[in-house]
C-alpha atoms as a PDB file:
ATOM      1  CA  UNK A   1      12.766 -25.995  46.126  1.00  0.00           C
ATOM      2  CA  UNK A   2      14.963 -22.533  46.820  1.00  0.00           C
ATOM      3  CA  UNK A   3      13.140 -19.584  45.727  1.00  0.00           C
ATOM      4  CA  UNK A   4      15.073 -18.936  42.771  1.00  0.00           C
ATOM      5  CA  UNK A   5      13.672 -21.980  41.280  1.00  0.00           C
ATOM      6  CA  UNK A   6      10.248 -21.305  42.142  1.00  0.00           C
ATOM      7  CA  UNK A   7      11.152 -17.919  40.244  1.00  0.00           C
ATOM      8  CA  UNK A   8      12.125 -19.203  36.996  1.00  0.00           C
ATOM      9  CA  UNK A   9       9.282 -21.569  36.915  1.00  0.00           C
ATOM     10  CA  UNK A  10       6.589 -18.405  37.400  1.00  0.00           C
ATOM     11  CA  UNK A  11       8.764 -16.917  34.882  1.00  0.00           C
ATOM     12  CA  UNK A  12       8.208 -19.757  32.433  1.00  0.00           C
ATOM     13  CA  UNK A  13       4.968 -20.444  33.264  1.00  0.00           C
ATOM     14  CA  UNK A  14       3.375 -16.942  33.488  1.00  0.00           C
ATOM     15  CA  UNK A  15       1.762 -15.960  30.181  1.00  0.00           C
ATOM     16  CA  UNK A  16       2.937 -13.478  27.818  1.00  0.00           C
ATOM     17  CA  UNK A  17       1.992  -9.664  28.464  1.00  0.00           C
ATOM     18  CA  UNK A  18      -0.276  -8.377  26.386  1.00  0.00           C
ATOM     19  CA  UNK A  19       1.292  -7.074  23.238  1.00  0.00           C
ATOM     20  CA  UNK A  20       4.112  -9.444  23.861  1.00  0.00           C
ATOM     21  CA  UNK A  21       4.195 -11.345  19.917  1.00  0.00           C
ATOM     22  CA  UNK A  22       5.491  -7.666  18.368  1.00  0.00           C
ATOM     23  CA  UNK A  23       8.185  -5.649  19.907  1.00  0.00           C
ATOM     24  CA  UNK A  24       7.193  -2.257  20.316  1.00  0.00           C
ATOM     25  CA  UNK A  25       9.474  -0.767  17.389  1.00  0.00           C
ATOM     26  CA  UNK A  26       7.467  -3.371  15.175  1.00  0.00           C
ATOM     27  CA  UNK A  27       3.896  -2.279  16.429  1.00  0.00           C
ATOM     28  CA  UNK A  28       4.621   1.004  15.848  1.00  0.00           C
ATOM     29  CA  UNK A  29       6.224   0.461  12.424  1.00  0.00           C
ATOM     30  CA  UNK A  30       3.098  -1.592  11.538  1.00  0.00           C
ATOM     31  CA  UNK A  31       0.817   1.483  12.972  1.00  0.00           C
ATOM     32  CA  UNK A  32       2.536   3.920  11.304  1.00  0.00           C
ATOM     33  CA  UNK A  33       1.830   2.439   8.194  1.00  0.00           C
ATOM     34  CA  UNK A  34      -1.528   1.414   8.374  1.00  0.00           C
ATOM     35  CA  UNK A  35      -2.990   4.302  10.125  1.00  0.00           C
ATOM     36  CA  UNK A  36      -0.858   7.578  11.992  1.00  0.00           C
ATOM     37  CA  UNK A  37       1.467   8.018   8.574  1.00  0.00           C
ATOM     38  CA  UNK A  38      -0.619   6.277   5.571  1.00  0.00           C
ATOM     39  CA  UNK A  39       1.077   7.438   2.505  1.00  0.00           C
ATOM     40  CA  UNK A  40      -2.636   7.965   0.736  1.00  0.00           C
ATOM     41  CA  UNK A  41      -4.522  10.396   3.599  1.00  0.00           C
ATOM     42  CA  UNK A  42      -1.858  11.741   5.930  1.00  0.00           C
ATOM     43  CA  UNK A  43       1.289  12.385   4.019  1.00  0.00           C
ATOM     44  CA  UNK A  44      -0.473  12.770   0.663  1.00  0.00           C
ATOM     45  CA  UNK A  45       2.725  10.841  -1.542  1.00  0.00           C
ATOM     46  CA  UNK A  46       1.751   9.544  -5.141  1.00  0.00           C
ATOM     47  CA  UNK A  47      -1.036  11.361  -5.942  1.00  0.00           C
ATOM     48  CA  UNK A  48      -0.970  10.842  -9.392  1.00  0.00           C
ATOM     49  CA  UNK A  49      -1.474   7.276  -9.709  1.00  0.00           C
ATOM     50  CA  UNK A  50      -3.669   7.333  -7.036  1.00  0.00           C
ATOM     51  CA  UNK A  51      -6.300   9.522  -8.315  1.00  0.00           C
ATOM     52  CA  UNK A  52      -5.921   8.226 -11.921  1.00  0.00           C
ATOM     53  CA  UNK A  53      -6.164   4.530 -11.298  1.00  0.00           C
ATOM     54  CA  UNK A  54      -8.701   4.499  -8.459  1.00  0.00           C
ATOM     55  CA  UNK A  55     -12.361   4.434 -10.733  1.00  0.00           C
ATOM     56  CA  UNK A  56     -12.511   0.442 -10.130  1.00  0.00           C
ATOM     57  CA  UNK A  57     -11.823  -1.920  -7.196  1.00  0.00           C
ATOM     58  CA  UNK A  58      -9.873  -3.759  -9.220  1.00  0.00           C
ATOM     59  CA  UNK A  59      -7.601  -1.582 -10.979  1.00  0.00           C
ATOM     60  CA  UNK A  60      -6.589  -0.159  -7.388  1.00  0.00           C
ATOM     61  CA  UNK A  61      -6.159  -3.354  -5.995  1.00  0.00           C
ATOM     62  CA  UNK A  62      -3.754  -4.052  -8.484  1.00  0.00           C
ATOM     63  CA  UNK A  63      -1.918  -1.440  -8.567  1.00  0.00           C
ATOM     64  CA  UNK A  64      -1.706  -0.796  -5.201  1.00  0.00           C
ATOM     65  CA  UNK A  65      -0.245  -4.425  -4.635  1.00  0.00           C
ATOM     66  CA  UNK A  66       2.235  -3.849  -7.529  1.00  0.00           C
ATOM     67  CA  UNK A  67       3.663  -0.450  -5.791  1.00  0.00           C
ATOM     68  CA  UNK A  68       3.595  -2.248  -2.406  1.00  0.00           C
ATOM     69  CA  UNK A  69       5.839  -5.404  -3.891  1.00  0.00           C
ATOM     70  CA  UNK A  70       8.082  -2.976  -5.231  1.00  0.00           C
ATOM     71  CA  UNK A  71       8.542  -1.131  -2.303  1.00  0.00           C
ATOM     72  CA  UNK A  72       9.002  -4.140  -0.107  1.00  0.00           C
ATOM     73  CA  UNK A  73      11.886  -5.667  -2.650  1.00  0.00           C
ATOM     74  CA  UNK A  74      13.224  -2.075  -2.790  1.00  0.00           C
ATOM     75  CA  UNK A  75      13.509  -1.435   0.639  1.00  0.00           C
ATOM     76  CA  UNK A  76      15.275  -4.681   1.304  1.00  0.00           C
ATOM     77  CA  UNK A  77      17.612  -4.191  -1.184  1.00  0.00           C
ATOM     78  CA  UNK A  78      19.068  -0.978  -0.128  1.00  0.00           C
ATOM     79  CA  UNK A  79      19.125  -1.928   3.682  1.00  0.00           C
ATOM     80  CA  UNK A  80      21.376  -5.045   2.504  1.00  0.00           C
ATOM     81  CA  UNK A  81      23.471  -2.516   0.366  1.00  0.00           C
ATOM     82  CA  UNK A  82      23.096   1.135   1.810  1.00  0.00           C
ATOM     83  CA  UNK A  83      26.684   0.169   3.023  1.00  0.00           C
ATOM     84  CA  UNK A  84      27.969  -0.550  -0.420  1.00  0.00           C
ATOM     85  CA  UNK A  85      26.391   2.871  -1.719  1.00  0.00           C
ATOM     86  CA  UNK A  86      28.836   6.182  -1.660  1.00  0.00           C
ATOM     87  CA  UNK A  87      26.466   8.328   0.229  1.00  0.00           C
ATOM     88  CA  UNK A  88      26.772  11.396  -2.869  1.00  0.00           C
ATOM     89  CA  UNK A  89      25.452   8.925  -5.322  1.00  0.00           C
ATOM     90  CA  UNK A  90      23.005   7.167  -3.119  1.00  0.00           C
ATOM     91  CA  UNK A  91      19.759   9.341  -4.575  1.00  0.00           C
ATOM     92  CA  UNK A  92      20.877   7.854  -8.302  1.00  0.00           C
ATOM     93  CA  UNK A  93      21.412   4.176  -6.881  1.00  0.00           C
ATOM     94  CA  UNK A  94      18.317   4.078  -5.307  1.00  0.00           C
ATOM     95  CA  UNK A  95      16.307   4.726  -8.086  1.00  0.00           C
ATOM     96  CA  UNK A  96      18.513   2.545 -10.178  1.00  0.00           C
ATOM     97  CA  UNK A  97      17.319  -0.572  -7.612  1.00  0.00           C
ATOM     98  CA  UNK A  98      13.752   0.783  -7.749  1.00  0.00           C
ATOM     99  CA  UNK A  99      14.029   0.708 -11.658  1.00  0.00           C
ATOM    100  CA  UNK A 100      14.899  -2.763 -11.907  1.00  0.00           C
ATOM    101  CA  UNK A 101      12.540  -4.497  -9.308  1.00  0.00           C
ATOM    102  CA  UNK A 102       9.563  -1.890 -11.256  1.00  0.00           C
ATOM    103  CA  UNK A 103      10.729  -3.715 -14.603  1.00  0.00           C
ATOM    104  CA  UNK A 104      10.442  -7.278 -13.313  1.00  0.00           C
ATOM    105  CA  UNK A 105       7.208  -6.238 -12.231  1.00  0.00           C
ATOM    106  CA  UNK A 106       6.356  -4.623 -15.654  1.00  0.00           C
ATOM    107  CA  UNK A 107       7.462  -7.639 -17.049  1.00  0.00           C
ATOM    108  CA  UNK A 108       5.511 -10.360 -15.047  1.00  0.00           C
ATOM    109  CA  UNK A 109       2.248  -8.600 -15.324  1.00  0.00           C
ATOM    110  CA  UNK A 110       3.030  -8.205 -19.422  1.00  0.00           C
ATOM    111  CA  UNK A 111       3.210 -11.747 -19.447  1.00  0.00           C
ATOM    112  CA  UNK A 112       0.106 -13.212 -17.089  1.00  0.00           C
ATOM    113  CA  UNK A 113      -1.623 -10.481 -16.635  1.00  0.00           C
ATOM    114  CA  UNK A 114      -1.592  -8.804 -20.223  1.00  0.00           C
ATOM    115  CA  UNK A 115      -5.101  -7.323 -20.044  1.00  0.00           C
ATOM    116  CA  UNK A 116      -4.806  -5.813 -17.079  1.00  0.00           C
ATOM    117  CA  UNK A 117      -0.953  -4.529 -17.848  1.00  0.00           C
ATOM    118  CA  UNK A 118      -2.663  -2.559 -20.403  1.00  0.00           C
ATOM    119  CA  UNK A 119      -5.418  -1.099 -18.402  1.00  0.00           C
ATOM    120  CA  UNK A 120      -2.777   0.273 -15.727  1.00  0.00           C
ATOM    121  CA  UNK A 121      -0.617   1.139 -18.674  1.00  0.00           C
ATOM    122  CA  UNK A 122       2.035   3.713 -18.011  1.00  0.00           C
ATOM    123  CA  UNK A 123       1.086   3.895 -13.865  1.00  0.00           C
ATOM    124  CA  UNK A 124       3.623   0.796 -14.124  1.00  0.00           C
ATOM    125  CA  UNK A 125       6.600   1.930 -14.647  1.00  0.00           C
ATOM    126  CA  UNK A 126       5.837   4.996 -13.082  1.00  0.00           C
ATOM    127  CA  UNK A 127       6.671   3.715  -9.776  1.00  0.00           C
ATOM    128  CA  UNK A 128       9.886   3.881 -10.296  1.00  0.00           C
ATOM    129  CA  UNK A 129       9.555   7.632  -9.928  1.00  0.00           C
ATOM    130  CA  UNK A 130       6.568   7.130  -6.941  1.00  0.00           C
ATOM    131  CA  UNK A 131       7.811   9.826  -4.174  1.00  0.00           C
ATOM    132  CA  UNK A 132       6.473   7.027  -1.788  1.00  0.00           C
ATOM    133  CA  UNK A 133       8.551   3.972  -2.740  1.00  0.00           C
ATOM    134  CA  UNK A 134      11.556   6.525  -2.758  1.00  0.00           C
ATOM    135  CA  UNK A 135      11.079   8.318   0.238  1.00  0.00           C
ATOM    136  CA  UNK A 136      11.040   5.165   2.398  1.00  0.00           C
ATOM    137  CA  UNK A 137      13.938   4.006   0.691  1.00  0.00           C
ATOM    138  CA  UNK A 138      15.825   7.067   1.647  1.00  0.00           C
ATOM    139  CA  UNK A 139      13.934   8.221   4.848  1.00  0.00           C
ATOM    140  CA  UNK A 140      14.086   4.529   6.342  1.00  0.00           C
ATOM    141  CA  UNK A 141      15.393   1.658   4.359  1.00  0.00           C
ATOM    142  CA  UNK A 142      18.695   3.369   4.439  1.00  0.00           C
ATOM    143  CA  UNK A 143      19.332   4.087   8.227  1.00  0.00           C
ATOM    144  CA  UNK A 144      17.413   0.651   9.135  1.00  0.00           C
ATOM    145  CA  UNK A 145      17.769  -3.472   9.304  1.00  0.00           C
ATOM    146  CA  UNK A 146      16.414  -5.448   6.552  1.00  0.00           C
ATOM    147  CA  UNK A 147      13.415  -6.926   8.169  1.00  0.00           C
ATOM    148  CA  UNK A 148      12.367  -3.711  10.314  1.00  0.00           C
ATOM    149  CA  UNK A 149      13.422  -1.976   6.566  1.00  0.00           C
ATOM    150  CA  UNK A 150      11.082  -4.700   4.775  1.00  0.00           C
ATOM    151  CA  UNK A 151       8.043  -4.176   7.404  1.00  0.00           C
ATOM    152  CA  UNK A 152       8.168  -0.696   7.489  1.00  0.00           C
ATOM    153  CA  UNK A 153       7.754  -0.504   3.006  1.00  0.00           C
ATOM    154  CA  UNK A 154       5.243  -3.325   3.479  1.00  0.00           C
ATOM    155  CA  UNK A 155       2.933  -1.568   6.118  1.00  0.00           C
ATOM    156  CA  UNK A 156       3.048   1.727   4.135  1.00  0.00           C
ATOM    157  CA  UNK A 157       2.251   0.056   0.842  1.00  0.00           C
ATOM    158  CA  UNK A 158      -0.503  -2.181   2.430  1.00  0.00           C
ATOM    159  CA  UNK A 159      -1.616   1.471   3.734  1.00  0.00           C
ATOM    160  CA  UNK A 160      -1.578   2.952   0.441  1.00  0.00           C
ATOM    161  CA  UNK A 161      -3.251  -0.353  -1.244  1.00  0.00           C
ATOM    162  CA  UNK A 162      -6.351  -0.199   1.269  1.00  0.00           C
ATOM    163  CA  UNK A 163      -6.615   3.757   0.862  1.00  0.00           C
ATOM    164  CA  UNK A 164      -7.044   2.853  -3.077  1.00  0.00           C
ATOM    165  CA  UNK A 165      -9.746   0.318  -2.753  1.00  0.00           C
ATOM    166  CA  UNK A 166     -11.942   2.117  -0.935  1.00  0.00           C
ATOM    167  CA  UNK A 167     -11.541   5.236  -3.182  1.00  0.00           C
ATOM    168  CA  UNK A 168     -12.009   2.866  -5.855  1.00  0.00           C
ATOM    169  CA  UNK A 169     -14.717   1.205  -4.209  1.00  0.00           C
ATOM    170  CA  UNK A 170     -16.920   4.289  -4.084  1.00  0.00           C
ATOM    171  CA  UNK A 171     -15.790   5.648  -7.234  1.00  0.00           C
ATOM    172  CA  UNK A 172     -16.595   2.038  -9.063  1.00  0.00           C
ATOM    173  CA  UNK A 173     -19.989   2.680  -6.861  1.00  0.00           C
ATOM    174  CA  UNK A 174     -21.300   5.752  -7.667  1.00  0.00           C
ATOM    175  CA  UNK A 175     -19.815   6.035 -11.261  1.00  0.00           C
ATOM    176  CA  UNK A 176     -20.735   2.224 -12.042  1.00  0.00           C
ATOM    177  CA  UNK A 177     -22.998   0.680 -10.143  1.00  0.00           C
ATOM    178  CA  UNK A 178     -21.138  -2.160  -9.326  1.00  0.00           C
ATOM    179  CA  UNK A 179     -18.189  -3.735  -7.899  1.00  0.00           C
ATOM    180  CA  UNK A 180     -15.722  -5.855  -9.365  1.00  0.00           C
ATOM    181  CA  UNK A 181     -15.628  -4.764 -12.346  1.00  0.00           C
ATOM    182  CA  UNK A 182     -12.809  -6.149 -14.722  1.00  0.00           C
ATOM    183  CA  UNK A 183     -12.090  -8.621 -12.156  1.00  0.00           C
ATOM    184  CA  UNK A 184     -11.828 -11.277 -15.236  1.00  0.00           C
ATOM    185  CA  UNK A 185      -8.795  -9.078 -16.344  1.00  0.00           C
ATOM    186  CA  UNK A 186      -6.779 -10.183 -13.777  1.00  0.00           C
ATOM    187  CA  UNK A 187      -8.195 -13.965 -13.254  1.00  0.00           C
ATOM    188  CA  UNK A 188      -9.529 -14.681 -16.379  1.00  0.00           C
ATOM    189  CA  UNK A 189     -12.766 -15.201 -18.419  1.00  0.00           C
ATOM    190  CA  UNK A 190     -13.809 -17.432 -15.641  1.00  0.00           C
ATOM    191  CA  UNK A 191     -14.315 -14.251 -12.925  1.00  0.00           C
ATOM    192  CA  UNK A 192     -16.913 -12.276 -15.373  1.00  0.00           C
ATOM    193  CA  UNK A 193     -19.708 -13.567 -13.503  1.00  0.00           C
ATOM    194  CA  UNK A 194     -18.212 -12.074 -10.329  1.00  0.00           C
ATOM    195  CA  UNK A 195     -19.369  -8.834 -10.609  1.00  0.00           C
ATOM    196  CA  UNK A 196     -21.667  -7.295  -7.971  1.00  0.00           C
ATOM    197  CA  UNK A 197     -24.140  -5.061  -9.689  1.00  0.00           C
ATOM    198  CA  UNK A 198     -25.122  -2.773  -6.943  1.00  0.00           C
ATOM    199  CA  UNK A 199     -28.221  -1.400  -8.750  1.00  0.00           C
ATOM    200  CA  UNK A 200     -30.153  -3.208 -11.516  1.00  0.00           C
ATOM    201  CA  UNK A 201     -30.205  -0.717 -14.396  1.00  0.00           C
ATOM    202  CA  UNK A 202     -28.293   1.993 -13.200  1.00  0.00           C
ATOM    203  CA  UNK A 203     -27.478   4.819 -15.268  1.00  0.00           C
ATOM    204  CA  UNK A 204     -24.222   5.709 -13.728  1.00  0.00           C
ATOM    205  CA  UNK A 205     -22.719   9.122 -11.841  1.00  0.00           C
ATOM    206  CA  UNK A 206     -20.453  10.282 -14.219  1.00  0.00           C
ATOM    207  CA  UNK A 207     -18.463  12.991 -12.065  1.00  0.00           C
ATOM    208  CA  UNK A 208     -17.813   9.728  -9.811  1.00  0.00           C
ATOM    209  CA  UNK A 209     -15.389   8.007 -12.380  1.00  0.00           C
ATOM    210  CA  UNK A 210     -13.919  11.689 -13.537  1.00  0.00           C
ATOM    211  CA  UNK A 211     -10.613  13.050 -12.500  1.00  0.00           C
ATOM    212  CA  UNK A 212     -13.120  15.567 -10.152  1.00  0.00           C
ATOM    213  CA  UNK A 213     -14.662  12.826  -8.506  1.00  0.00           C
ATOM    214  CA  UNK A 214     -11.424  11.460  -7.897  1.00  0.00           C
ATOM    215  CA  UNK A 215     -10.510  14.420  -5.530  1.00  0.00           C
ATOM    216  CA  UNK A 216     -13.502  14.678  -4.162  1.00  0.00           C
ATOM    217  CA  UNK A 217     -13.264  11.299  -2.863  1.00  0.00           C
ATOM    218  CA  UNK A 218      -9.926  11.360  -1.520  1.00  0.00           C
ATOM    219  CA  UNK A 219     -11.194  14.487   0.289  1.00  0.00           C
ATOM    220  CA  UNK A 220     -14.165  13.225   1.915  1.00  0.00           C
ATOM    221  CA  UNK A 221     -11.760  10.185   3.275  1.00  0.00           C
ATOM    222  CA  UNK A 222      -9.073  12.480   4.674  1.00  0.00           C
ATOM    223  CA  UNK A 223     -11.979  14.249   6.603  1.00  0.00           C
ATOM    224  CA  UNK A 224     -13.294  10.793   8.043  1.00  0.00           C
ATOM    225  CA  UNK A 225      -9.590  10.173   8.991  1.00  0.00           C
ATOM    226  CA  UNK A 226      -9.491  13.230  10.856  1.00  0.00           C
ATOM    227  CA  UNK A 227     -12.451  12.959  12.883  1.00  0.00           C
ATOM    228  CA  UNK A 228     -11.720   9.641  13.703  1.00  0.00           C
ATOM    229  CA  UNK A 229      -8.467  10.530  14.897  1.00  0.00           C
ATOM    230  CA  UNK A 230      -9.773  13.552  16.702  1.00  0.00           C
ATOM    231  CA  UNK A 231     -12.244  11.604  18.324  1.00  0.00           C
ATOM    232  CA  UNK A 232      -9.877   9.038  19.795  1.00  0.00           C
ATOM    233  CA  UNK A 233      -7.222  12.140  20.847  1.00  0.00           C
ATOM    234  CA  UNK A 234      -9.675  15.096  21.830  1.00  0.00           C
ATOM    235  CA  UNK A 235      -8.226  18.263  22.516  1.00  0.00           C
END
């Protein structure tokens, strides 16, 4: 056997570095996302709904899913098109594509999730004006491929998404006593019996379910953030 043949069997045969399933550019898209860039604690986008919507595990959950499905559809819409777009009129068609996909969204929960479309109320169709679903349209969906394009808007809405459930989890918490709650909205009359009462007859925090505690909150989880990130890169 000549020794390139014994070379492209090792090569073959050798097992994959570590890291070797995601590409670097796809690691760091995914990291970006999740942790370094989150939407909710570092860059601070879409405040609104996410202080407003985030007194129950549930309702953020929701909503958080809804904004990252939109972002993910919107994303890979304007990377297939961003060459069909005049660049002057590109701000316009972007929310024009975000407007749409938000409307079939609207529209789906309207019809099988009615109860719940009614809790989140006007938070719907306000992600068509999210800054977050439009600045990664613009800042990467427009320069980008489709799938990197479509990772990149998943990642940052999964980001936002867990950065609302565990706001809402402590808010639902403190303010409640429970978790869950209004889980049958979304999966019917079945899922009442699936909420986790924390504390048996507890009177409630008010301030916790208030637009106060709402900022409080977010706070006290950019602050963890922080010194978990300054603990892994110490000065």
């Amino acid at each position: 056997m000549s020794a390139s043949d014994t070379a492209a069997d090792s090569a073959i045969t050798a097992p994959p570095a570590a890291g070797g399933l995601l590409s670097g550019e796809t690691r760091d898209i995914i990291v970006k996302g999740l942790w370094t860039q989150n939407p909710g604690i570092v860059q601070l986008l879409g405040l609104c709904p996410l202080l407003a919507i985030s007194n129950t595990v549930v309702n953020s959950l929701s909503l958080g899913l809804a904004t990252t499905l939109v972002m993910a559809m919107s994303s890979g819409a304007v990377a297939l098109l961003r060459n069909y777009i005049p660049h002057e009129i590109r701000i316009p068609a972007f929310v024009l594509i975000i407007a749409v996909l938000v409307t079939v969204v609207q529209l789906a929960m309207n019809a099988w999730m009615h109860p719940l479309y009614l809790v989140l109320g006007v938070f719907i169709p306000l992600i068509t004006t999210n800054c977050i679903v439009l600045a990664r349209v613009e800042a990467f969906a427009s320069k980008r491929s489709t799938a990197h394009s479509v990772l990149d808007a998943t990642m940052m809405g999964l980001g936002l998404t867990a950065v609302l459930v565990v706001l809402g989890g402590l808010r639902e918490a403190l303010g409640k006593g429970t978790l869950l709650s209004g889980v049958d909205l979304v999966l019917g009359p079945m899922a009442k019996d699936w909420v986790i009462p924390l504390a048996p007859d507890y009177g409630g925090f008010l301030l916790a379910i208030l637009p106060p505690g709402a900022f409080i909150g977010l706070g006290l989880l950019i602050a963890l953030r922080n010194r978990i990130q300054m603990g892994r890169n110490p000065a």
